[in-house]
PDB file of N, CA and C in Angstrom:
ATOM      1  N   UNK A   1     -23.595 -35.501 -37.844  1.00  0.00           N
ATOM      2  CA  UNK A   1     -22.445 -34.648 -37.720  1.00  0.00           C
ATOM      3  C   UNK A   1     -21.315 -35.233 -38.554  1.00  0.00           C
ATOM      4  N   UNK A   2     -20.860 -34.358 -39.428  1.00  0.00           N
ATOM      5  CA  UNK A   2     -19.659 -34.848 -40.584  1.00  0.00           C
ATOM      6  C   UNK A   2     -18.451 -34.845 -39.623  1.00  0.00           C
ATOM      7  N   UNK A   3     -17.726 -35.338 -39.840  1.00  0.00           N
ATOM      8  CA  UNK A   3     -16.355 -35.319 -38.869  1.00  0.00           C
ATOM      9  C   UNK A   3     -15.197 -35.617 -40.087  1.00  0.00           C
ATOM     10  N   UNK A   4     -14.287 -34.296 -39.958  1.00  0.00           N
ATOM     11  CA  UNK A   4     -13.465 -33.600 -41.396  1.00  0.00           C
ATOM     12  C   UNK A   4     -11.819 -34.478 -40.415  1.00  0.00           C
ATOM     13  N   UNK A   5     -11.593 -34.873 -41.584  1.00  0.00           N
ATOM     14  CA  UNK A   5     -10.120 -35.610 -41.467  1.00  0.00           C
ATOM     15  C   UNK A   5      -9.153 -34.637 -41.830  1.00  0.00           C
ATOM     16  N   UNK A   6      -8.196 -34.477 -41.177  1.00  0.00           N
ATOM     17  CA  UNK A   6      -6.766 -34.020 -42.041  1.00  0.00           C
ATOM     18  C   UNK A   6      -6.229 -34.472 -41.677  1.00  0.00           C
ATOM     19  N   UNK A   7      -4.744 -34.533 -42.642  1.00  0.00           N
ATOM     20  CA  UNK A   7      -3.387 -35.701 -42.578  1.00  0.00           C
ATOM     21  C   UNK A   7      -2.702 -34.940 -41.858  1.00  0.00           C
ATOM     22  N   UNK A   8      -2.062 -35.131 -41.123  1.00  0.00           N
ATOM     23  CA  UNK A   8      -1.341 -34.433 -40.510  1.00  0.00           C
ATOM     24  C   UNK A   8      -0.162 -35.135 -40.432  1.00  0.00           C
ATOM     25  N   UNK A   9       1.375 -34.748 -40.105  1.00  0.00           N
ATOM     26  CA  UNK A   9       2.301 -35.733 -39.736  1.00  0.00           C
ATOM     27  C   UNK A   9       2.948 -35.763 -38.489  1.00  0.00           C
ATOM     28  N   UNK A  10       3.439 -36.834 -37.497  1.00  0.00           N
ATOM     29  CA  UNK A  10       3.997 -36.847 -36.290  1.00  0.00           C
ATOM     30  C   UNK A  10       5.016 -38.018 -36.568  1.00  0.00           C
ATOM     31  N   UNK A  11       5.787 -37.773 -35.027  1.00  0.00           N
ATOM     32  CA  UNK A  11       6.739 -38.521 -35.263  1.00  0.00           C
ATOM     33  C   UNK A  11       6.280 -39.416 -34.200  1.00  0.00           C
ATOM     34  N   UNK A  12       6.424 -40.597 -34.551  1.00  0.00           N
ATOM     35  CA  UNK A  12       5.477 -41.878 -32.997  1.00  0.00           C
ATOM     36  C   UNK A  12       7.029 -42.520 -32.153  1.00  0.00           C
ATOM     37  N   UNK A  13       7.155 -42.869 -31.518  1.00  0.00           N
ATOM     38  CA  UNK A  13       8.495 -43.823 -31.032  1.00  0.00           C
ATOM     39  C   UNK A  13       7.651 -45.118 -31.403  1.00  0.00           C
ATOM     40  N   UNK A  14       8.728 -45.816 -31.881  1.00  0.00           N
ATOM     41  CA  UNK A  14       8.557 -47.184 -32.876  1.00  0.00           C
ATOM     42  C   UNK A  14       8.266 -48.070 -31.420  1.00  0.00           C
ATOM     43  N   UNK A  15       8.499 -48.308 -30.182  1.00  0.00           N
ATOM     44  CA  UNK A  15       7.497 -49.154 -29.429  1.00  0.00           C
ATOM     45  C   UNK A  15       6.283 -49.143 -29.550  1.00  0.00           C
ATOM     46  N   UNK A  16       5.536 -47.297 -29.040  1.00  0.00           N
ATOM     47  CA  UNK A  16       4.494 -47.103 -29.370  1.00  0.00           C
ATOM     48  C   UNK A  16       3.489 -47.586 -30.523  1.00  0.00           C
ATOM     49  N   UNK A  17       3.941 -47.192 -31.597  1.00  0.00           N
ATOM     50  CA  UNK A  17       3.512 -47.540 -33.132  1.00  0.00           C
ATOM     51  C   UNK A  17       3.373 -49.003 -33.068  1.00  0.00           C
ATOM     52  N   UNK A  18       4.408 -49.943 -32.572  1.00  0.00           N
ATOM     53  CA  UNK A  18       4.040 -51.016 -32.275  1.00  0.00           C
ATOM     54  C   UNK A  18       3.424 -51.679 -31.313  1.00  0.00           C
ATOM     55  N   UNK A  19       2.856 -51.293 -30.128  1.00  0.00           N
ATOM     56  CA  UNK A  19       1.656 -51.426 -29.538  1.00  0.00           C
ATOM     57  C   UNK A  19       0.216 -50.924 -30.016  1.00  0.00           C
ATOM     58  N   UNK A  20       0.026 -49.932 -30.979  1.00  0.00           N
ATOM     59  CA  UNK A  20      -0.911 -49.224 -31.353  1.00  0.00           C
ATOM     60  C   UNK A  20      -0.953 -50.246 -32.507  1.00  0.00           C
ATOM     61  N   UNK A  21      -0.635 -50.599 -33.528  1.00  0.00           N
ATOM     62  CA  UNK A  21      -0.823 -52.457 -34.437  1.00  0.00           C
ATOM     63  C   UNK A  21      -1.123 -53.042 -33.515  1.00  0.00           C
ATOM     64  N   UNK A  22      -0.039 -53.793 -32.641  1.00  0.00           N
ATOM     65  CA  UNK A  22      -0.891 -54.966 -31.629  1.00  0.00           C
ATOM     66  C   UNK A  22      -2.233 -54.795 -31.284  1.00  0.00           C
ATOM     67  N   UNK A  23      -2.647 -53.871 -30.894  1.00  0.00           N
ATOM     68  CA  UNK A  23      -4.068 -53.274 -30.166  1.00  0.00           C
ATOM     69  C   UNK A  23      -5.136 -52.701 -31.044  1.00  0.00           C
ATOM     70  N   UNK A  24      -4.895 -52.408 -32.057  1.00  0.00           N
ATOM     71  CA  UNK A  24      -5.722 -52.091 -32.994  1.00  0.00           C
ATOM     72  C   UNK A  24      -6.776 -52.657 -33.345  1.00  0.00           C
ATOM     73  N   UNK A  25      -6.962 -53.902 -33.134  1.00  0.00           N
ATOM     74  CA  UNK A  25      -7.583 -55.139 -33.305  1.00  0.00           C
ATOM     75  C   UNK A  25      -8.589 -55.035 -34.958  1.00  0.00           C
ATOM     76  N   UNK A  26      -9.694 -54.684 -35.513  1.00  0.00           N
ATOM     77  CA  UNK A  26      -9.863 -54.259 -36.739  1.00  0.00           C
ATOM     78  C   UNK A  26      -9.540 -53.295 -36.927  1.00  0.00           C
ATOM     79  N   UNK A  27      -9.582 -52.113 -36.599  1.00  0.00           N
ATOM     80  CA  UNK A  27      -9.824 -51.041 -36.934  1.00  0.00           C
ATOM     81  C   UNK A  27      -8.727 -50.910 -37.256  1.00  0.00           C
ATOM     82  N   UNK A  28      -8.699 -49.697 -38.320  1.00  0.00           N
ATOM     83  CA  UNK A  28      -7.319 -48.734 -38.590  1.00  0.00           C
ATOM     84  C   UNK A  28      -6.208 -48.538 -37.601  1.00  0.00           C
ATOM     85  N   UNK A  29      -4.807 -48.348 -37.790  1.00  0.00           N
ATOM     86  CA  UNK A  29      -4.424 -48.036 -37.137  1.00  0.00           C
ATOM     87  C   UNK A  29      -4.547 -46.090 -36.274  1.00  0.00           C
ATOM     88  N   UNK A  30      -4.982 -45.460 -37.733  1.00  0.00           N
ATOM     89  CA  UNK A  30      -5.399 -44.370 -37.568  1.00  0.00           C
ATOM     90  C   UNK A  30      -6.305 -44.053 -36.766  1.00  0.00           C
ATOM     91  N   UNK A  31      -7.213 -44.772 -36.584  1.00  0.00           N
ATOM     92  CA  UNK A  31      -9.024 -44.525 -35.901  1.00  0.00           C
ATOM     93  C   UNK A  31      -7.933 -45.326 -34.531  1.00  0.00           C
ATOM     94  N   UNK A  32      -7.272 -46.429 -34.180  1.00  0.00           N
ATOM     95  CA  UNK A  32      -6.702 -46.460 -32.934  1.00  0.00           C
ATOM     96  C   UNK A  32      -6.064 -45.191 -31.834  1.00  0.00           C
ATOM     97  N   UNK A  33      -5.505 -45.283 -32.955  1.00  0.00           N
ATOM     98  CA  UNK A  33      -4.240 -43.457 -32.760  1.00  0.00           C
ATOM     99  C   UNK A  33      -5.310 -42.481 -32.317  1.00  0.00           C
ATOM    100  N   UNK A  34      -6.525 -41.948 -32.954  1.00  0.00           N
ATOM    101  CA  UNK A  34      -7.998 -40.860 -32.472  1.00  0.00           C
ATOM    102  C   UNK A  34      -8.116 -41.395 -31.396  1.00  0.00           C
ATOM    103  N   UNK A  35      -8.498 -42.666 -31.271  1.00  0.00           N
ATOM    104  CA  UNK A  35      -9.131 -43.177 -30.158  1.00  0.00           C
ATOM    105  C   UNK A  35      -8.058 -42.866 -28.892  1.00  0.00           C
ATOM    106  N   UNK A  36      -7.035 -43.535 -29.075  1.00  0.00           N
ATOM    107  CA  UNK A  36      -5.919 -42.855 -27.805  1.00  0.00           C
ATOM    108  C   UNK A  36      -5.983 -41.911 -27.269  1.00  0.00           C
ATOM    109  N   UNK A  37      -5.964 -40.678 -28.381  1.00  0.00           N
ATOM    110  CA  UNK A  37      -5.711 -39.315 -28.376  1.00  0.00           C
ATOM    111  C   UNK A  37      -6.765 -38.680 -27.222  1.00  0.00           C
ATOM    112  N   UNK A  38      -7.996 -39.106 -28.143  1.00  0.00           N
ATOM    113  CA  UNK A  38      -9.299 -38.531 -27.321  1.00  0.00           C
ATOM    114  C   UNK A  38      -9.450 -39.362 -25.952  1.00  0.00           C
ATOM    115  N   UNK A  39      -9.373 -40.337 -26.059  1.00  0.00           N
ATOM    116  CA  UNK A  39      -9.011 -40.856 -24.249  1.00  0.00           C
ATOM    117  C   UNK A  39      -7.967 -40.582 -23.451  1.00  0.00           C
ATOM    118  N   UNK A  40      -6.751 -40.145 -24.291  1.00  0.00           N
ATOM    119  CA  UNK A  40      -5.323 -39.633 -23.224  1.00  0.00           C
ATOM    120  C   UNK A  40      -5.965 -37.596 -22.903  1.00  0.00           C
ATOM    121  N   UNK A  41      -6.645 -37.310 -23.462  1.00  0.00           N
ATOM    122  CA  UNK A  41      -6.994 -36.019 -23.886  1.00  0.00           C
ATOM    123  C   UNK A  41      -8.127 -35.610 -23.074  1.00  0.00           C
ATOM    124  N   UNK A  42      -8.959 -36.714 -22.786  1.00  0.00           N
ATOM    125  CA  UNK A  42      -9.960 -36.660 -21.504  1.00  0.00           C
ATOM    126  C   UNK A  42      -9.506 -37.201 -20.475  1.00  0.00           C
ATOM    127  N   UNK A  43      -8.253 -37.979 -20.146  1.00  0.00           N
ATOM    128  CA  UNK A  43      -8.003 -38.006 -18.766  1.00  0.00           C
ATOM    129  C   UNK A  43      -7.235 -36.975 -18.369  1.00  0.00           C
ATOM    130  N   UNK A  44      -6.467 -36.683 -19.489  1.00  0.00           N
ATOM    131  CA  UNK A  44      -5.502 -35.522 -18.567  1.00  0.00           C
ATOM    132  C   UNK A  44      -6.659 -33.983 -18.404  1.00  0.00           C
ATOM    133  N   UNK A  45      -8.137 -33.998 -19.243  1.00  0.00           N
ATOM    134  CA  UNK A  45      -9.199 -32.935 -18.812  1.00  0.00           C
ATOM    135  C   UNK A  45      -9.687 -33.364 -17.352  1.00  0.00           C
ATOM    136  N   UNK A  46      -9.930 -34.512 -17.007  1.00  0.00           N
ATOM    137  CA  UNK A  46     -10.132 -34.618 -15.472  1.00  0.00           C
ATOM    138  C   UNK A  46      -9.605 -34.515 -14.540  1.00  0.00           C
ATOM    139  N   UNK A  47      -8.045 -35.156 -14.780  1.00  0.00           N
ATOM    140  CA  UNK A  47      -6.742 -34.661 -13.693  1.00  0.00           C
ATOM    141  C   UNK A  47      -6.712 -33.255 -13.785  1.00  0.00           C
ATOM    142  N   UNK A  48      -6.811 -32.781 -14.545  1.00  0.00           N
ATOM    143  CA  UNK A  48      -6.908 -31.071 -14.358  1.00  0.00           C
ATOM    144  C   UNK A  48      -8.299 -30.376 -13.748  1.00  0.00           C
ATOM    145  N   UNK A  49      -9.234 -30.757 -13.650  1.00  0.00           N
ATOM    146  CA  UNK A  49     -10.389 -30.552 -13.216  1.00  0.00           C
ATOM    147  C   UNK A  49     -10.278 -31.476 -11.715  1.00  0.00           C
ATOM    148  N   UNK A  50      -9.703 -32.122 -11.513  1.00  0.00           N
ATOM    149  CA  UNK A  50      -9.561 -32.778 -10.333  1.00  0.00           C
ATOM    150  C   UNK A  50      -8.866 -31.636  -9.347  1.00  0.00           C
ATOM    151  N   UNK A  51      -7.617 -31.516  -9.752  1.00  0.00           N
ATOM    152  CA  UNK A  51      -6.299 -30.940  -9.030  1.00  0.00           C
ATOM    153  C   UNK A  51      -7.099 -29.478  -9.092  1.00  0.00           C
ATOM    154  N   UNK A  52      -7.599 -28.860 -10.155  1.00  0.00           N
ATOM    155  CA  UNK A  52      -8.104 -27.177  -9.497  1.00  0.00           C
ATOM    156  C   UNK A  52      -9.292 -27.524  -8.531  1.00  0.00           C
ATOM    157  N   UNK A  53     -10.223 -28.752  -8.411  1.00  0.00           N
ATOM    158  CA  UNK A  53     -11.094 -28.884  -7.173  1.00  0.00           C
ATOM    159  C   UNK A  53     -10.206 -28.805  -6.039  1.00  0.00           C
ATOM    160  N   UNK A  54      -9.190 -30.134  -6.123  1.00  0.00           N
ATOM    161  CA  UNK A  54      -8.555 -29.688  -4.653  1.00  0.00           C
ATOM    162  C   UNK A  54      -7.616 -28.978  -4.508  1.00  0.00           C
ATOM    163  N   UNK A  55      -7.202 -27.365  -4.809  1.00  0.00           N
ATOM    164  CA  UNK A  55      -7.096 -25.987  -4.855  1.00  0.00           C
ATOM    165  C   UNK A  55      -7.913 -25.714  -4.091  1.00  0.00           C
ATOM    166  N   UNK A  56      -9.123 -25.493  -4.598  1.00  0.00           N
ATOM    167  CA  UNK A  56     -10.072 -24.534  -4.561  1.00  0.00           C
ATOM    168  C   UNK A  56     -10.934 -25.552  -2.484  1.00  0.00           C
ATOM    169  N   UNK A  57     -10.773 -26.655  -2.595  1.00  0.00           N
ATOM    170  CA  UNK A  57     -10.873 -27.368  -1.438  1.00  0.00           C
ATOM    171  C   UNK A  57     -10.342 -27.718  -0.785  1.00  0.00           C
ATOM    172  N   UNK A  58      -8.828 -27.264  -1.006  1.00  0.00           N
ATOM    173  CA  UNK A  58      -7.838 -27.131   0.241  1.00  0.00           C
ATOM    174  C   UNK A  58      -8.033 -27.332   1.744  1.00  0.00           C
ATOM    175  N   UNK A  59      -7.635 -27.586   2.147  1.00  0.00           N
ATOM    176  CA  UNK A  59      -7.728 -27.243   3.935  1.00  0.00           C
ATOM    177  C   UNK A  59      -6.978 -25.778   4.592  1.00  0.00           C
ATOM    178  N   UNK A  60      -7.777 -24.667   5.161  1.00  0.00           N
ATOM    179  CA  UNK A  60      -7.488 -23.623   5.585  1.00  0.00           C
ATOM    180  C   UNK A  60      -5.833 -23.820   6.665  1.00  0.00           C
ATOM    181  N   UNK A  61      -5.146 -22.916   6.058  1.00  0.00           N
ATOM    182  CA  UNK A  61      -3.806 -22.233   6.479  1.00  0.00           C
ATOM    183  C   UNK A  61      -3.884 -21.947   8.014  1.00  0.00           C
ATOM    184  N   UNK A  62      -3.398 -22.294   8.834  1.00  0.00           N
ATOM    185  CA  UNK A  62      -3.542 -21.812  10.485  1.00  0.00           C
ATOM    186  C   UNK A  62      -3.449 -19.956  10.464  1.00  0.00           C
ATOM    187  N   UNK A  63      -3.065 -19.679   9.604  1.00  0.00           N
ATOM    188  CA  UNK A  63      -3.599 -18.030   9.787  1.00  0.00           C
ATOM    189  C   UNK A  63      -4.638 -18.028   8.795  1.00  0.00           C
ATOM    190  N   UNK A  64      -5.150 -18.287   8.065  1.00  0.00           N
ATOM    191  CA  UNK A  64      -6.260 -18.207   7.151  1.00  0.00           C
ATOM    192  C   UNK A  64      -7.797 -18.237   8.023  1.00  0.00           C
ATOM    193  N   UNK A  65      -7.415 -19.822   9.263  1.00  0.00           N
ATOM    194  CA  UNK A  65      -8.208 -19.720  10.040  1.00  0.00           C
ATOM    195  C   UNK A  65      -8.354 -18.842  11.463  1.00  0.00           C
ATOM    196  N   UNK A  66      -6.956 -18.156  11.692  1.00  0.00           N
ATOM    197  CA  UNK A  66      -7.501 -17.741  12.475  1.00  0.00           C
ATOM    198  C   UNK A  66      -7.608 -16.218  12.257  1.00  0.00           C
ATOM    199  N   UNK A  67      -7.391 -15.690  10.919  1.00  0.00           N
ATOM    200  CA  UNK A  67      -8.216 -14.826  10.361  1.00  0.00           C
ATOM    201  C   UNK A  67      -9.625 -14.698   9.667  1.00  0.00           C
ATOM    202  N   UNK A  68     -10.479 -15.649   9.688  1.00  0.00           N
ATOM    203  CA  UNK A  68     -11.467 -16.019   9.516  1.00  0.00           C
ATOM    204  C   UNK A  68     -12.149 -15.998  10.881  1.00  0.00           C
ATOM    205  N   UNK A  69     -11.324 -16.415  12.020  1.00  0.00           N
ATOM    206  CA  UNK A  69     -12.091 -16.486  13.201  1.00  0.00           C
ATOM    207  C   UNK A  69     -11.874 -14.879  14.023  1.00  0.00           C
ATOM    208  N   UNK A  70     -11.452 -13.858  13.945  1.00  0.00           N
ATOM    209  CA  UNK A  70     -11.113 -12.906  13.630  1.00  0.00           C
ATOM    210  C   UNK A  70     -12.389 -11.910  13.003  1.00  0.00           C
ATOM    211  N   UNK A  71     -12.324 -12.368  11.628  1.00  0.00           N
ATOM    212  CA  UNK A  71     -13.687 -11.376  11.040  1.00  0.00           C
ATOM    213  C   UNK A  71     -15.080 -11.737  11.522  1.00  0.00           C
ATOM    214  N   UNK A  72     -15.034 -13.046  11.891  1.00  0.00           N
ATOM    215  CA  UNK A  72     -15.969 -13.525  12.403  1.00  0.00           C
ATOM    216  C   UNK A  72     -16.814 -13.294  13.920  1.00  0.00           C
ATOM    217  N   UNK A  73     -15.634 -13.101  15.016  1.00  0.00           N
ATOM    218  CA  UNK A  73     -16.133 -12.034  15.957  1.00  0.00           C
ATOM    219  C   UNK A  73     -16.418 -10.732  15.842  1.00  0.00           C
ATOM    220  N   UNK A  74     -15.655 -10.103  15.096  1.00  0.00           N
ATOM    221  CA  UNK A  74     -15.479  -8.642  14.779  1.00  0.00           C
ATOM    222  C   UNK A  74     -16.772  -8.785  14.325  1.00  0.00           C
ATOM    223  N   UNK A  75     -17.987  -9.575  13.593  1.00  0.00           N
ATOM    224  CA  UNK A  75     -18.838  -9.117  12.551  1.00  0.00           C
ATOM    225  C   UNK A  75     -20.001  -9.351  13.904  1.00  0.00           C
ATOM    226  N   UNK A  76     -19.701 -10.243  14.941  1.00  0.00           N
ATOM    227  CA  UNK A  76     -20.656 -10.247  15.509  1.00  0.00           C
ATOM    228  C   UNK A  76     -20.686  -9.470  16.683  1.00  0.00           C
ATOM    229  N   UNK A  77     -19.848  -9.025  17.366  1.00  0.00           N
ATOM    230  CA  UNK A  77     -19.585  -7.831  18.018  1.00  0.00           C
ATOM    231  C   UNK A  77     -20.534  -6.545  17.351  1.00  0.00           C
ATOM    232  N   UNK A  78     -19.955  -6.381  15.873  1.00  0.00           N
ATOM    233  CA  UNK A  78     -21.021  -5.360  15.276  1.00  0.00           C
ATOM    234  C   UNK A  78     -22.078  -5.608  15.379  1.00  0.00           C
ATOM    235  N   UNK A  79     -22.784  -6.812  14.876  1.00  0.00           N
ATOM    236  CA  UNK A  79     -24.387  -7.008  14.884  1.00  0.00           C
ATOM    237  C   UNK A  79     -24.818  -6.787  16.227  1.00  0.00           C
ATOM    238  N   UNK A  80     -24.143  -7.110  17.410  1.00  0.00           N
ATOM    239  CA  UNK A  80     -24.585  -6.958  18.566  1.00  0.00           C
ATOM    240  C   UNK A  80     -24.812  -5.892  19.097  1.00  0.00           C
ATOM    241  N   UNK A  81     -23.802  -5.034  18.764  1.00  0.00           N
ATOM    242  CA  UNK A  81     -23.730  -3.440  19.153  1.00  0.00           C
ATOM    243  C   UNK A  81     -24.997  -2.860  17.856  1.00  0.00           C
ATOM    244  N   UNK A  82     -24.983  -2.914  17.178  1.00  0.00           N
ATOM    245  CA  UNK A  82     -25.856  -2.731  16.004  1.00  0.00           C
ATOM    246  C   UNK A  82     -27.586  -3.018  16.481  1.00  0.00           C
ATOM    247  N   UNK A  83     -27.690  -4.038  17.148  1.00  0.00           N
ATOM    248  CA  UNK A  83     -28.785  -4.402  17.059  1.00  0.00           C
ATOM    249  C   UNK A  83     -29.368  -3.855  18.656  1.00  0.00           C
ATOM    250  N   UNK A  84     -28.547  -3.663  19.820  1.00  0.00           N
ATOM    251  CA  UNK A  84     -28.368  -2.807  20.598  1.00  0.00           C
ATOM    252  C   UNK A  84     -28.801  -1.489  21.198  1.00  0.00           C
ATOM    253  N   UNK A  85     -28.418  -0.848  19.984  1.00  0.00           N
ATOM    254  CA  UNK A  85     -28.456   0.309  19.607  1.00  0.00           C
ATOM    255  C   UNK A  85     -29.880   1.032  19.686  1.00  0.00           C
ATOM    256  N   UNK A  86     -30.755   1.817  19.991  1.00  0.00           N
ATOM    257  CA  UNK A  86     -32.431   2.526  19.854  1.00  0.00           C
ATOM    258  C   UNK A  86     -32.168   3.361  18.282  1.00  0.00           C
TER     259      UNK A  86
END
């Protein structure tokens, strides 16, 4: 797989830029800077994949549950009368 470069320009804050030299250790400072990018770029893809799990795994609302407990008799009341029934 070819992997296509373009120059692009940004503006860095000069601490940064100077931790990204310190840390660079051989490599480019450029291939450091990718490397950041794509690791600051996959954690903030998991914190986001984290936080819509616990959305979606919430703990039920005291009316959520006791509208749930609600459809839940109502459905078996029907089956009962339903099944009841000749």
């Amino acid at each position: 797989m070819s992997r296509t470069r373009i120059t692009k320009s940004f503006s860095v804050e000069k601490h940064l830029l100077q931790e990204v030299e310190r840390t660079r250790g051989s490599s480019s400072s450029s291939e450091r800077v990718n490397y950041l990018l794509k690791t600051g770029l996959e954690a903030e893809r998991h914190q986001s994949l984290h936080a819509e799990a616990a959305r979606f795994f919430k703990s039920e609302s005291a009316s959520e549950r006791k509208a749930r407990r609600a459809f839940q008799s109502a459905s078996r009341k029907s089956i009962t009368r339903d099944a009841s029934e000749p």
